[in-house]
ModelCIF file with pLDDT and N, C-alpha, C, O atoms, coordinates in Angstrom:
data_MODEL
#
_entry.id   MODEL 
#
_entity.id                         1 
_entity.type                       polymer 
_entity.pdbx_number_of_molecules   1 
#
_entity_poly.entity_id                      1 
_entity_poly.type                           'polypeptide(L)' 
_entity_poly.nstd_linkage                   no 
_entity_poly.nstd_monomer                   no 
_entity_poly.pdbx_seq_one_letter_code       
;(UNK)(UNK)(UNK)(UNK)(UNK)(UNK)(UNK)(UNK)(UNK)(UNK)(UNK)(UNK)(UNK)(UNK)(UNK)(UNK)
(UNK)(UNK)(UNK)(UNK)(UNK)(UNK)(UNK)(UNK)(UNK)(UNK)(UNK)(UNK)(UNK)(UNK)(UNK)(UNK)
(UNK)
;
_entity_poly.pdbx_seq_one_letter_code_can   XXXXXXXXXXXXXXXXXXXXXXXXXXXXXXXXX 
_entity_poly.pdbx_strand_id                 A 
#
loop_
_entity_poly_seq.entity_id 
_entity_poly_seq.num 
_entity_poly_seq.mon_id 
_entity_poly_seq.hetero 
1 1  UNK n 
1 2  UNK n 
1 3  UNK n 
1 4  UNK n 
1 5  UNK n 
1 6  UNK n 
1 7  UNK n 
1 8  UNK n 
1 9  UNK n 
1 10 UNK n 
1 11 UNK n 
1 12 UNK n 
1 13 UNK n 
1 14 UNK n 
1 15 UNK n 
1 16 UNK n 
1 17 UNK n 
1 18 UNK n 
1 19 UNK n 
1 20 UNK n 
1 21 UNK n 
1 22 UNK n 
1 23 UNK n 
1 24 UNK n 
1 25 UNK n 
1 26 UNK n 
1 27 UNK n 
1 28 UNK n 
1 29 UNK n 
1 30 UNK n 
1 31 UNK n 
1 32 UNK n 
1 33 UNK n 
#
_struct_asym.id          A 
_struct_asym.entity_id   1 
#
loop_
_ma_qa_metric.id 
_ma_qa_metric.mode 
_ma_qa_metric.name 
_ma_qa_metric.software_group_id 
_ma_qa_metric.type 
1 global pLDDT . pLDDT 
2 local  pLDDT . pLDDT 
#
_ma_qa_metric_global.metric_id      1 
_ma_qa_metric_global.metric_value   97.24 
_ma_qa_metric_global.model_id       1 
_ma_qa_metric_global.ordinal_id     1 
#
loop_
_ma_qa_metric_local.label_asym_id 
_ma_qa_metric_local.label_comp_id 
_ma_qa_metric_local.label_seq_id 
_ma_qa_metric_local.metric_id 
_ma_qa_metric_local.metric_value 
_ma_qa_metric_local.model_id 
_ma_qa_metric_local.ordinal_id 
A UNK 1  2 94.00 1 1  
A UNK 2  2 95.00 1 2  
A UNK 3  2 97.00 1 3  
A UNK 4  2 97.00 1 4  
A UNK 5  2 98.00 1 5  
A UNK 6  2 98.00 1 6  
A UNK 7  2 98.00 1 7  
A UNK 8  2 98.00 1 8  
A UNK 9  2 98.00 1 9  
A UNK 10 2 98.00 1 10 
A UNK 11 2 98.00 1 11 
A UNK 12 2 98.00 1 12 
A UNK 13 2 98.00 1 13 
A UNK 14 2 98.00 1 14 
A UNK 15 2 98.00 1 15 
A UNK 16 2 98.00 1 16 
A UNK 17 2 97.00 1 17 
A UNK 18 2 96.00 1 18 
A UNK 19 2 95.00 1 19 
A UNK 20 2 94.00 1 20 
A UNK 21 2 96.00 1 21 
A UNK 22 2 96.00 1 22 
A UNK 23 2 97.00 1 23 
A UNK 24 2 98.00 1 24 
A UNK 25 2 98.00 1 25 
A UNK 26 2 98.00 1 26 
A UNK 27 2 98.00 1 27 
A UNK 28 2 98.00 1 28 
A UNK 29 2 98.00 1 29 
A UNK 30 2 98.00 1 30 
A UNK 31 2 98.00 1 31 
A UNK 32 2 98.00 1 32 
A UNK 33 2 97.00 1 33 
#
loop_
_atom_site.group_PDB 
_atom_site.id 
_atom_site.type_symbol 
_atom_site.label_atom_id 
_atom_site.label_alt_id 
_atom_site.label_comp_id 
_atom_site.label_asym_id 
_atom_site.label_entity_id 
_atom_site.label_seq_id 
_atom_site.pdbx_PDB_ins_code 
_atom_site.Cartn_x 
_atom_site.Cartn_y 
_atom_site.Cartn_z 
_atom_site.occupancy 
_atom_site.B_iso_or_equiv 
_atom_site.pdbx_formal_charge 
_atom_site.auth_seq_id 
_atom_site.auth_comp_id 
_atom_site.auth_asym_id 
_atom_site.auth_atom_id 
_atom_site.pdbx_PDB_model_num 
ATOM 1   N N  . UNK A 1 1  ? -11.515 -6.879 -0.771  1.00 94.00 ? 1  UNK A N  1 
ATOM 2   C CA . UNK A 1 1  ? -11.507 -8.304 -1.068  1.00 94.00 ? 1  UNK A CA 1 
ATOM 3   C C  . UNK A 1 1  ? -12.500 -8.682 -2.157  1.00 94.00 ? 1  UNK A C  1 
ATOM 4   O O  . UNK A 1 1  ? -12.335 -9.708 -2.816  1.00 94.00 ? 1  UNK A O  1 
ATOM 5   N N  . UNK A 1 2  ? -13.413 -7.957 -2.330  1.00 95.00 ? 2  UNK A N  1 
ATOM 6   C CA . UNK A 1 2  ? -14.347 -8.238 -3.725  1.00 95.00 ? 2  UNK A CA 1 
ATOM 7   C C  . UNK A 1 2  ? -15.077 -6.775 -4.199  1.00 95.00 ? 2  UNK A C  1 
ATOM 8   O O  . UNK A 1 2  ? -15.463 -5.853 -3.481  1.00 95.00 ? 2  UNK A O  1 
ATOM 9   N N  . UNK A 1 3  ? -15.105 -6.865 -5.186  1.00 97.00 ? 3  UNK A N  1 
ATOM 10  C CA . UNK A 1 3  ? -15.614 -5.552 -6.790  1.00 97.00 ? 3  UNK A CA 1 
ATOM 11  C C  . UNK A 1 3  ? -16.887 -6.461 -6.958  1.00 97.00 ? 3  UNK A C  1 
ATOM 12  O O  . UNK A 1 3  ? -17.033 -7.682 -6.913  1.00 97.00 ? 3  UNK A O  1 
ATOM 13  N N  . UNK A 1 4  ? -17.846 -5.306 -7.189  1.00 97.00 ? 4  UNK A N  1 
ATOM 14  C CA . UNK A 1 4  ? -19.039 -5.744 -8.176  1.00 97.00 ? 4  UNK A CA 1 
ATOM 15  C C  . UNK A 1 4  ? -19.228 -4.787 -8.842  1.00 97.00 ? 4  UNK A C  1 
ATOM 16  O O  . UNK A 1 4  ? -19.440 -3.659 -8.398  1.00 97.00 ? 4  UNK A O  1 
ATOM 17  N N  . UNK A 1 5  ? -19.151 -5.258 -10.570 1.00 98.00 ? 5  UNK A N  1 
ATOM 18  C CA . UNK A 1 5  ? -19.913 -3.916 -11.620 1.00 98.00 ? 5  UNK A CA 1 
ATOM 19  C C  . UNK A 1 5  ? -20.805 -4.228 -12.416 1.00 98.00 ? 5  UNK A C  1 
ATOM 20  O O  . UNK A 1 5  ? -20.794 -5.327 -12.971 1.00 98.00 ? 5  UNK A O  1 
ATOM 21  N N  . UNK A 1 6  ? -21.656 -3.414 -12.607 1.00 98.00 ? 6  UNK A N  1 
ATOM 22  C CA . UNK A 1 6  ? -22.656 -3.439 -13.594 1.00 98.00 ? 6  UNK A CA 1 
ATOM 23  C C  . UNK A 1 6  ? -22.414 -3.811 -15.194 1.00 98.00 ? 6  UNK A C  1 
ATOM 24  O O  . UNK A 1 6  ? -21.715 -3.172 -15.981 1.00 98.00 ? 6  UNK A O  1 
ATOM 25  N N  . UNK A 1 7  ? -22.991 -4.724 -15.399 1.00 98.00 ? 7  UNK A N  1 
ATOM 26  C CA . UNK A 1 7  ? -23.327 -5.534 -16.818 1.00 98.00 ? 7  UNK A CA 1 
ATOM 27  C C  . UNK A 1 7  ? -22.395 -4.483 -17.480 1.00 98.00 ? 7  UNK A C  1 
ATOM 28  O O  . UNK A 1 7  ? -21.281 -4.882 -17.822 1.00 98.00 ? 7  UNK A O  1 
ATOM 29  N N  . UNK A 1 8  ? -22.828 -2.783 -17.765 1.00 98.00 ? 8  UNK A N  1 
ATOM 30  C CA . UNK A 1 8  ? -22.412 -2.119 -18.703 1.00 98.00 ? 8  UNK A CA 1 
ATOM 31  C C  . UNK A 1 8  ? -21.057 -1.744 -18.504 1.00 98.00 ? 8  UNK A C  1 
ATOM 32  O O  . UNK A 1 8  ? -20.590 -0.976 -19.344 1.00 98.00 ? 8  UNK A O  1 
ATOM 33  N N  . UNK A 1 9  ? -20.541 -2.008 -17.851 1.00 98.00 ? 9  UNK A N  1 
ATOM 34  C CA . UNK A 1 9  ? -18.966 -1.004 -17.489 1.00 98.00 ? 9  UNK A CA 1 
ATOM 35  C C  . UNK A 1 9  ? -18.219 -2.933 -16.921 1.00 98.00 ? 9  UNK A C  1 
ATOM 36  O O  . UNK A 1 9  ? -17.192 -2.846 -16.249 1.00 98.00 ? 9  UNK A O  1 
ATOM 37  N N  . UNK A 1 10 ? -18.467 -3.660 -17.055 1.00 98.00 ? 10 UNK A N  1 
ATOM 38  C CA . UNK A 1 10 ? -17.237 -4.455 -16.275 1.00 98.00 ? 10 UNK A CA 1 
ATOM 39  C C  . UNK A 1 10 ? -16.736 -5.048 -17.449 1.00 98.00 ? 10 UNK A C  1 
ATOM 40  O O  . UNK A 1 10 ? -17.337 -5.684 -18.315 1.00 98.00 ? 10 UNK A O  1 
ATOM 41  N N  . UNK A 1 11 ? -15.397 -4.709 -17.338 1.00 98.00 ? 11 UNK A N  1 
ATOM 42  C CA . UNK A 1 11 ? -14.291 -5.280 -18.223 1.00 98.00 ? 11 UNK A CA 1 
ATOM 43  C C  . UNK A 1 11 ? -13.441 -3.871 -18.441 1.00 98.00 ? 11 UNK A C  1 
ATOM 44  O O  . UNK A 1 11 ? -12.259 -3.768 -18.768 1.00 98.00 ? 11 UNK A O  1 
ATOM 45  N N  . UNK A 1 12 ? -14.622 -2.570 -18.094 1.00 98.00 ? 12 UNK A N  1 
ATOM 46  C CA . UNK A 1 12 ? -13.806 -1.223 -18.897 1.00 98.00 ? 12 UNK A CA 1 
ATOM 47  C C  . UNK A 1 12 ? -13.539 -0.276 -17.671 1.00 98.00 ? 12 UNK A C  1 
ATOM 48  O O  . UNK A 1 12 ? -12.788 0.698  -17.726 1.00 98.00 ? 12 UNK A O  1 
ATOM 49  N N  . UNK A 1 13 ? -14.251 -0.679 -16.539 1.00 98.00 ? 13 UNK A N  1 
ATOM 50  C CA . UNK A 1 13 ? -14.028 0.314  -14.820 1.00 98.00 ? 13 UNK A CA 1 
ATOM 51  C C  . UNK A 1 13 ? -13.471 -0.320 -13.860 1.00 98.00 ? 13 UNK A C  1 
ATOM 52  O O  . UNK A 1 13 ? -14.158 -1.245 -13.427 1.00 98.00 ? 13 UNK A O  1 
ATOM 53  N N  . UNK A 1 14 ? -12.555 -0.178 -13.405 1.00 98.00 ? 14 UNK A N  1 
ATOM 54  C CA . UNK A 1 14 ? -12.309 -0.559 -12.631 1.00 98.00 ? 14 UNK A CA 1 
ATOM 55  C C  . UNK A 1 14 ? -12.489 0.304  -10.743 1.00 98.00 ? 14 UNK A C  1 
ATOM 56  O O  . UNK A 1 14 ? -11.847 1.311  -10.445 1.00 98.00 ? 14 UNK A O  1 
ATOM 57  N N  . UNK A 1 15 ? -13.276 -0.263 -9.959  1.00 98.00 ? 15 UNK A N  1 
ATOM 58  C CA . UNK A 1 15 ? -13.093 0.350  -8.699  1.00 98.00 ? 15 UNK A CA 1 
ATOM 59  C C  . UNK A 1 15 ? -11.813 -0.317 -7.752  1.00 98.00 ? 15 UNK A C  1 
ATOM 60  O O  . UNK A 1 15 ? -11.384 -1.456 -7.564  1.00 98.00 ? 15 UNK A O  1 
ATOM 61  N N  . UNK A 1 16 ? -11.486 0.959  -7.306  1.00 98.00 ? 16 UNK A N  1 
ATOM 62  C CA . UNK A 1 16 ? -10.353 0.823  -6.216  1.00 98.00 ? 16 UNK A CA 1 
ATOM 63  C C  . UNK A 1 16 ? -10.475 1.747  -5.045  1.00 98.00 ? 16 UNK A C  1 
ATOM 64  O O  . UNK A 1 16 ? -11.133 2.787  -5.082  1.00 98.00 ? 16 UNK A O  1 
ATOM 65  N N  . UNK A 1 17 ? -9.581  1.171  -3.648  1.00 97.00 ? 17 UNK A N  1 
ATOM 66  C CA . UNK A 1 17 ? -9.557  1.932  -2.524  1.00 97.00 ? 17 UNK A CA 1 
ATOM 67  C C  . UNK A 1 17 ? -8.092  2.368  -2.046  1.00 97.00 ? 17 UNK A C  1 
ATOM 68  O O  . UNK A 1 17 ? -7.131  1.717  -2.454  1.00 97.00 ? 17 UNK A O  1 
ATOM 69  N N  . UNK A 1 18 ? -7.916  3.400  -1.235  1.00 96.00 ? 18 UNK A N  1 
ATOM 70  C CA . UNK A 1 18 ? -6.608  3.308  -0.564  1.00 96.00 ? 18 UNK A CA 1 
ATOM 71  C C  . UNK A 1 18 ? -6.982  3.766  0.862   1.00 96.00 ? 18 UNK A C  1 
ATOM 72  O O  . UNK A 1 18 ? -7.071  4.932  1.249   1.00 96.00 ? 18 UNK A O  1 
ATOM 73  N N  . UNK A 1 19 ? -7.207  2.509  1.655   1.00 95.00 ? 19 UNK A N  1 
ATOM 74  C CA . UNK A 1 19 ? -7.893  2.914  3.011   1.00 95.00 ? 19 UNK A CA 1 
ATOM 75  C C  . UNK A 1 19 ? -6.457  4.093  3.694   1.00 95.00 ? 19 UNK A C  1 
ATOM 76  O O  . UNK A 1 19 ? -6.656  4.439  4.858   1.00 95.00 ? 19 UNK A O  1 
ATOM 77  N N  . UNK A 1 20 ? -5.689  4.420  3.311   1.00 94.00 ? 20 UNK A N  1 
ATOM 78  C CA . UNK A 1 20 ? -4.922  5.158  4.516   1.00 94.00 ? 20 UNK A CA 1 
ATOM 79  C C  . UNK A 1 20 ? -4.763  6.525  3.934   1.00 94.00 ? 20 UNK A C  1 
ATOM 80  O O  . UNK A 1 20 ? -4.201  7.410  4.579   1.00 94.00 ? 20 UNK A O  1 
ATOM 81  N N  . UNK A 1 21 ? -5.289  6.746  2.612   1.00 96.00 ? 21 UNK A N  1 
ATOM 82  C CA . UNK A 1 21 ? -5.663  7.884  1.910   1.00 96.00 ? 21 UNK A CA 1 
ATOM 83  C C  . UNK A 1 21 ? -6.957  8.143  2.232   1.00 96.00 ? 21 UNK A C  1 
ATOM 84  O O  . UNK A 1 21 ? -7.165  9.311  1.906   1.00 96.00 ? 21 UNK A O  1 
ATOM 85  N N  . UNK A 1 22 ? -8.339  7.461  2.898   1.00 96.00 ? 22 UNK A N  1 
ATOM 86  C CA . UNK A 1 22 ? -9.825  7.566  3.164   1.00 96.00 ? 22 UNK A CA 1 
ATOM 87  C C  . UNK A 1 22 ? -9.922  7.749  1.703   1.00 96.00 ? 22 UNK A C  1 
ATOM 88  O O  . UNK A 1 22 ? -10.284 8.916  1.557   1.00 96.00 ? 22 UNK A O  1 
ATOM 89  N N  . UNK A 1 23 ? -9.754  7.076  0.299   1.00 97.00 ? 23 UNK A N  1 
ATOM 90  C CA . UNK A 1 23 ? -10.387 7.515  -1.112  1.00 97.00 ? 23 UNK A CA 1 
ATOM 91  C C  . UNK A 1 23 ? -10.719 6.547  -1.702  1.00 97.00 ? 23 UNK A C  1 
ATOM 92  O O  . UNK A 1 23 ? -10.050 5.627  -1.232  1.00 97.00 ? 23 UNK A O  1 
ATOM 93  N N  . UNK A 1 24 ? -11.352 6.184  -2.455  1.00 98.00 ? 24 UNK A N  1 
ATOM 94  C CA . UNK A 1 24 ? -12.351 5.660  -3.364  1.00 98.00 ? 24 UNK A CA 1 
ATOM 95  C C  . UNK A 1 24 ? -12.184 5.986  -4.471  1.00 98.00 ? 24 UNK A C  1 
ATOM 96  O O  . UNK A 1 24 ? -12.902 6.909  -4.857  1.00 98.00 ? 24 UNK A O  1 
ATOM 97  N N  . UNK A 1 25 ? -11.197 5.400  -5.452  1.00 98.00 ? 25 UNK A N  1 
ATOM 98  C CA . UNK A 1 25 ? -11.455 5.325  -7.173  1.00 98.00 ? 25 UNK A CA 1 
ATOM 99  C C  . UNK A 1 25 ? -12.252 4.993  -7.772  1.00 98.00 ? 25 UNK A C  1 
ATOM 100 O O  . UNK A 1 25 ? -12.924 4.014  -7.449  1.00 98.00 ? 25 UNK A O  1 
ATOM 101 N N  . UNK A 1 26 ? -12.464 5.673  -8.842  1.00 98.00 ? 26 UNK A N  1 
ATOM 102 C CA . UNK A 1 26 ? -13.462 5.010  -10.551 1.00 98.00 ? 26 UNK A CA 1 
ATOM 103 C C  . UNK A 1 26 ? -12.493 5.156  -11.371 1.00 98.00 ? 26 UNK A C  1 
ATOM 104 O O  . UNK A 1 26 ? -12.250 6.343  -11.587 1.00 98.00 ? 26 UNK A O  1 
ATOM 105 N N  . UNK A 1 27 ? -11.774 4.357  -11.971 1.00 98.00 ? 27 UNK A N  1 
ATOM 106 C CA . UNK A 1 27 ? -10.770 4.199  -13.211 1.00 98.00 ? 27 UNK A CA 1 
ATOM 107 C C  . UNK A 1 27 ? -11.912 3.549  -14.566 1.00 98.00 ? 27 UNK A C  1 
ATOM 108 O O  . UNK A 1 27 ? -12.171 2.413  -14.962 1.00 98.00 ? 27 UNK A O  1 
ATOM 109 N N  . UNK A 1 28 ? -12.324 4.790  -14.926 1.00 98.00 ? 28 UNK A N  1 
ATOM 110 C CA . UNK A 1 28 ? -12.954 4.287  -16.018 1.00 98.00 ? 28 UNK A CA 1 
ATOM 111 C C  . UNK A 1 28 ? -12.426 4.650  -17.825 1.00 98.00 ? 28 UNK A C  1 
ATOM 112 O O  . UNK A 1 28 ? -11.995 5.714  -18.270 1.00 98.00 ? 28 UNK A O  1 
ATOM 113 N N  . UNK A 1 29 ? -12.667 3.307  -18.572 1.00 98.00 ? 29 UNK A N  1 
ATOM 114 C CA . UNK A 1 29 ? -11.719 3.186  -19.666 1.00 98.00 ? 29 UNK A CA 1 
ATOM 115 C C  . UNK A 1 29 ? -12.977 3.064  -20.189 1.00 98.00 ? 29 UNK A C  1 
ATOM 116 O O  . UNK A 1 29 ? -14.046 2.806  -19.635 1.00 98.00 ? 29 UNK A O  1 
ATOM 117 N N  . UNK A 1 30 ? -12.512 3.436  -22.128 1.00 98.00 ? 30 UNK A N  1 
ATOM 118 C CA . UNK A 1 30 ? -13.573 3.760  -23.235 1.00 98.00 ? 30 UNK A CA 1 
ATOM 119 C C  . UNK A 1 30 ? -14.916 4.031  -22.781 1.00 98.00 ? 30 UNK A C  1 
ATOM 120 O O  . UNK A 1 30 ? -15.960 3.380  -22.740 1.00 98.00 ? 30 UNK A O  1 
ATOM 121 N N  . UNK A 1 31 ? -14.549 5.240  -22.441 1.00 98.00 ? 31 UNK A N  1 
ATOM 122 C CA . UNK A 1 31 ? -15.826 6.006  -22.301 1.00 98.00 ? 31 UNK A CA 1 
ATOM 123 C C  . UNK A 1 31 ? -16.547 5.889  -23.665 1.00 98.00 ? 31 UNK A C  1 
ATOM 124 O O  . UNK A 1 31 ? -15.992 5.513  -24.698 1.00 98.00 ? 31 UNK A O  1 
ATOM 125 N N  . UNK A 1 32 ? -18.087 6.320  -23.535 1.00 98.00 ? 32 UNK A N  1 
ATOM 126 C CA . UNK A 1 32 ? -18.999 6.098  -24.437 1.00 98.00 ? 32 UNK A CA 1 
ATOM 127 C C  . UNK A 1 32 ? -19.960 7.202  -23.797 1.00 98.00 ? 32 UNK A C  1 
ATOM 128 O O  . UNK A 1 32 ? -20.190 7.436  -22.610 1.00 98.00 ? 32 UNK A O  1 
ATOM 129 N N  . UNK A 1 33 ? -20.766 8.197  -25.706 1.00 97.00 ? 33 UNK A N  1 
ATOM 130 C CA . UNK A 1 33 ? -21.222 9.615  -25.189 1.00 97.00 ? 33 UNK A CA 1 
ATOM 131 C C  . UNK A 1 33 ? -22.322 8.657  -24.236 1.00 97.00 ? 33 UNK A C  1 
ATOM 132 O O  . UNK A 1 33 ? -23.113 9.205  -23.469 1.00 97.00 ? 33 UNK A O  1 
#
């Protein structure tokens, strides 16, 4: 029901869950070295 991200990554990570899988995503976009 609610995401919180850090100043540096929100707009480009997204976190997600699939409680009936027990997993926890990081979908992270334009990576930077």
């Amino acid at each position: 029901l609610m995401t919180t991200y850090a100043d540096s990554v929100k707009g480009r990570f997204t976190i997600s869950r699939d409680n009936a899988k027990n997993t926890v995503y990081l979908q992270m976009n334009s990576l930077q070295f």
